[in-house]
Structure formats: C-alpha cells, structure tokens
N, C-alpha and C. Protein backbone atom coordinates (compact mmCIF):
# COMPACT_ATOMS: atom_id res chain seq x y z
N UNK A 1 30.03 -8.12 -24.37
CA UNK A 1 28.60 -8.37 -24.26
C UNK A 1 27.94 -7.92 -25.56
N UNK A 2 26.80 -8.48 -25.83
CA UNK A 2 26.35 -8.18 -27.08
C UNK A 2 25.00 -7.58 -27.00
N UNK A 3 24.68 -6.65 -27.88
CA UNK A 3 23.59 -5.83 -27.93
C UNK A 3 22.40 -6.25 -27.09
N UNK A 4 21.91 -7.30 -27.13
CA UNK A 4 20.81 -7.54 -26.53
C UNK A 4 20.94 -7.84 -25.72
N UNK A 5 21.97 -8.59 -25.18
CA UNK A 5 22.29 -8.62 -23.31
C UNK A 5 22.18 -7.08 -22.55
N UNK A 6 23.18 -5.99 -22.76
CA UNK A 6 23.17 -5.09 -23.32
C UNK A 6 21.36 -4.57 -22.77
N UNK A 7 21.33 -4.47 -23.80
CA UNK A 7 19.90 -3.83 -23.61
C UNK A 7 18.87 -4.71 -22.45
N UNK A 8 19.21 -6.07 -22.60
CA UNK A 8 18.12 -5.95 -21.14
C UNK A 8 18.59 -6.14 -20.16
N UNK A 9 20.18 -5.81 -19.84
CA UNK A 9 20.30 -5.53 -18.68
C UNK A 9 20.12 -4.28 -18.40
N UNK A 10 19.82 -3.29 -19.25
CA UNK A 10 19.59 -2.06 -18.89
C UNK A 10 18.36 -1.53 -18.65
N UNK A 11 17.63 -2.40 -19.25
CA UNK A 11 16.26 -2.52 -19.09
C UNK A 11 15.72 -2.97 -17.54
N UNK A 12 16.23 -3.93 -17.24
CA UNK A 12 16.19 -4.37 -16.13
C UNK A 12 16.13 -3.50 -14.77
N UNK A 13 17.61 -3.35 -15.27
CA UNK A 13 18.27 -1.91 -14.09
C UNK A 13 16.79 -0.71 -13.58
N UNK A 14 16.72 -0.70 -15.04
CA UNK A 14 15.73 0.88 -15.04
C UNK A 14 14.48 0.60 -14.99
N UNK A 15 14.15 -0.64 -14.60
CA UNK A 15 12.64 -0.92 -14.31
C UNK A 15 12.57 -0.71 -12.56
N UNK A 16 13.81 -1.70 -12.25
CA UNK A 16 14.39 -1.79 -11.09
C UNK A 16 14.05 -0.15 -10.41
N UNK A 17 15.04 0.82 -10.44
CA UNK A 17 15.17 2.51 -10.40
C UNK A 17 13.98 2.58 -10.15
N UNK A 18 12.89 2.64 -11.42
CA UNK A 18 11.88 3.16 -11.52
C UNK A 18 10.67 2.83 -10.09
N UNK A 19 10.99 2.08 -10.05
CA UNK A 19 9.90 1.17 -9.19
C UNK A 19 10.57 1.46 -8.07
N UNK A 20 11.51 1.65 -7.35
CA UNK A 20 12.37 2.25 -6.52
C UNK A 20 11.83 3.06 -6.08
N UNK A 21 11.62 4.40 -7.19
CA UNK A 21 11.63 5.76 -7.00
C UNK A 21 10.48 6.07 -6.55
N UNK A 22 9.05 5.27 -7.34
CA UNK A 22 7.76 4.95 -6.92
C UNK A 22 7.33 4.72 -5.59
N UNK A 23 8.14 3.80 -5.25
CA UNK A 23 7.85 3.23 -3.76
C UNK A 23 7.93 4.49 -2.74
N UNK A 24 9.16 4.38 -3.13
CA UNK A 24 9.55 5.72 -1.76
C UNK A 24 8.65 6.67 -1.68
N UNK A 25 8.12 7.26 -2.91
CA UNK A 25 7.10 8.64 -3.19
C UNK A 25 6.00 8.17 -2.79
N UNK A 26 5.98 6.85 -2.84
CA UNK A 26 4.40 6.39 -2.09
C UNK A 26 4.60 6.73 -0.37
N UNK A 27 5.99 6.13 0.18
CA UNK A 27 6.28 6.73 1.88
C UNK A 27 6.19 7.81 2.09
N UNK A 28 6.83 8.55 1.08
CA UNK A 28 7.20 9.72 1.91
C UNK A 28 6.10 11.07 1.36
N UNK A 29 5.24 10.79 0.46
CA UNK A 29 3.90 11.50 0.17
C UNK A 29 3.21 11.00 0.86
N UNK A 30 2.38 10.53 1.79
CA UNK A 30 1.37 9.99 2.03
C UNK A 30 -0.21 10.78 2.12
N UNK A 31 -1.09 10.35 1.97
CA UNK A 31 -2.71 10.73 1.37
C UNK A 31 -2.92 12.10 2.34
N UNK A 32 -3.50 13.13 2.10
CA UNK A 32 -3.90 14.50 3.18
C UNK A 32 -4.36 13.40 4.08
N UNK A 33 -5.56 12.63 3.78
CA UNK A 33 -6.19 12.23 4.66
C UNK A 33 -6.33 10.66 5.47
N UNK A 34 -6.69 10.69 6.78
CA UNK A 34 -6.41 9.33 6.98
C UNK A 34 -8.06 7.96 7.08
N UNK A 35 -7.89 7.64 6.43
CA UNK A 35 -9.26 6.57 5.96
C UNK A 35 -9.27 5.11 7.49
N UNK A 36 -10.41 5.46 8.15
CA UNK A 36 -10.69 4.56 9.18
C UNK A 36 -11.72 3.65 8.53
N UNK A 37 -11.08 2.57 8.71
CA UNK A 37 -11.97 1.61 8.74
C UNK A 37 -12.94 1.17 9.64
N UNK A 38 -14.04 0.75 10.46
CA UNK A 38 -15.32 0.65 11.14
C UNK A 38 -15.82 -0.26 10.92
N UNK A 39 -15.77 -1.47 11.54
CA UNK A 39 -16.29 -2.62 11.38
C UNK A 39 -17.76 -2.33 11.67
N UNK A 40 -18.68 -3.02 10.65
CA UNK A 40 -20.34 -2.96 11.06
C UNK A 40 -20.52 -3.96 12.91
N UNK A 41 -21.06 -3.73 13.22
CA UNK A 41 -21.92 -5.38 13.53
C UNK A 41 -23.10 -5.87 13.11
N UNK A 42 -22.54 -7.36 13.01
CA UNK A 42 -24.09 -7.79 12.64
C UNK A 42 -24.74 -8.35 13.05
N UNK A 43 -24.69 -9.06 14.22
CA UNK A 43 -25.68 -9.70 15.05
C UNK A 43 -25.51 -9.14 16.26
N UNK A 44 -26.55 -9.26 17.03
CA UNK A 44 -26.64 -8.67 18.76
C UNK A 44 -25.75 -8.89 19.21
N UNK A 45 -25.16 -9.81 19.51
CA UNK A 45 -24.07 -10.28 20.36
C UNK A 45 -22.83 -8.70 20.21
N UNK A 46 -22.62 -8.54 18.54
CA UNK A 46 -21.79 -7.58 18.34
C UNK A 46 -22.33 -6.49 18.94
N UNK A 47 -23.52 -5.88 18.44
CA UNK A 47 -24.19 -4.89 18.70
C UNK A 47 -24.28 -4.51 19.82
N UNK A 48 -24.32 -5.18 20.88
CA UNK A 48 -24.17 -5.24 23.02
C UNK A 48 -22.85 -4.94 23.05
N UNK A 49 -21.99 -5.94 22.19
CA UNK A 49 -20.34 -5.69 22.38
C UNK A 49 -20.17 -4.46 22.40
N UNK A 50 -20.25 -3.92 20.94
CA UNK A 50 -20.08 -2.58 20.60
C UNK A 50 -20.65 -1.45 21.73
N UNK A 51 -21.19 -1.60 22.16
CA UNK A 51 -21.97 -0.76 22.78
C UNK A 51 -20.84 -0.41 24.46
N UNK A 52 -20.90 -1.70 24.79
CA UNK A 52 -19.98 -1.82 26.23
C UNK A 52 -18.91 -0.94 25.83
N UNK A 53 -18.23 -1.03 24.80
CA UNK A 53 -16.79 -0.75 24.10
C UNK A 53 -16.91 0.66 24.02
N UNK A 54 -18.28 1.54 23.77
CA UNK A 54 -18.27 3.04 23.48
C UNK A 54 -19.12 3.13 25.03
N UNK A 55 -18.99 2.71 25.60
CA UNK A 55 -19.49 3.40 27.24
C UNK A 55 -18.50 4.66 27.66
C-alpha cells in the first residue's frame, strides 16, 4: 500500500474511534438536568382541553 492510501485509511479509522468515543460519552454522561417540554395552547378548544387534562 502506498503512503496515501496509508494515511487515509488511517484517517478514516480515527475519525471513525473518535466519533465512537463521543457518542457513547454523550449516553453515558447525560445533562444533571431533565428539560420538559410544555406545549402552549392556543386556541380555546386547547385551553378547555388542557384544563380537563389537569383536573
């Protein structure tokens, strides 16, 4: 194999790894905190909905 094959298969590899290693630390760290999302409502119809739903 010749130098530049060579080099970007190694390149490759170790982008590969890298991004690997990233991912996982993204699973297995996850944020202190947990972020809820809360849909608004916006017309009455929702707003009655919502309401029945927190009785």
């Amino acid at each position: 194999m010749n130098d530049f094959k060579l080099k970007l298969v190694l390149a490759t590899l170790t982008g590969i790894v890298f991004s690997f290693i990233f991912i996982l630390l993204a699973f297995v760290l996850p944020s202190k905190e947990k972020v809820v999302y809360k849909k608004v409502p916006k017309g009455k119809l929702e707003h009655v909905s919502e309401a029945f739903k927190n009785r």
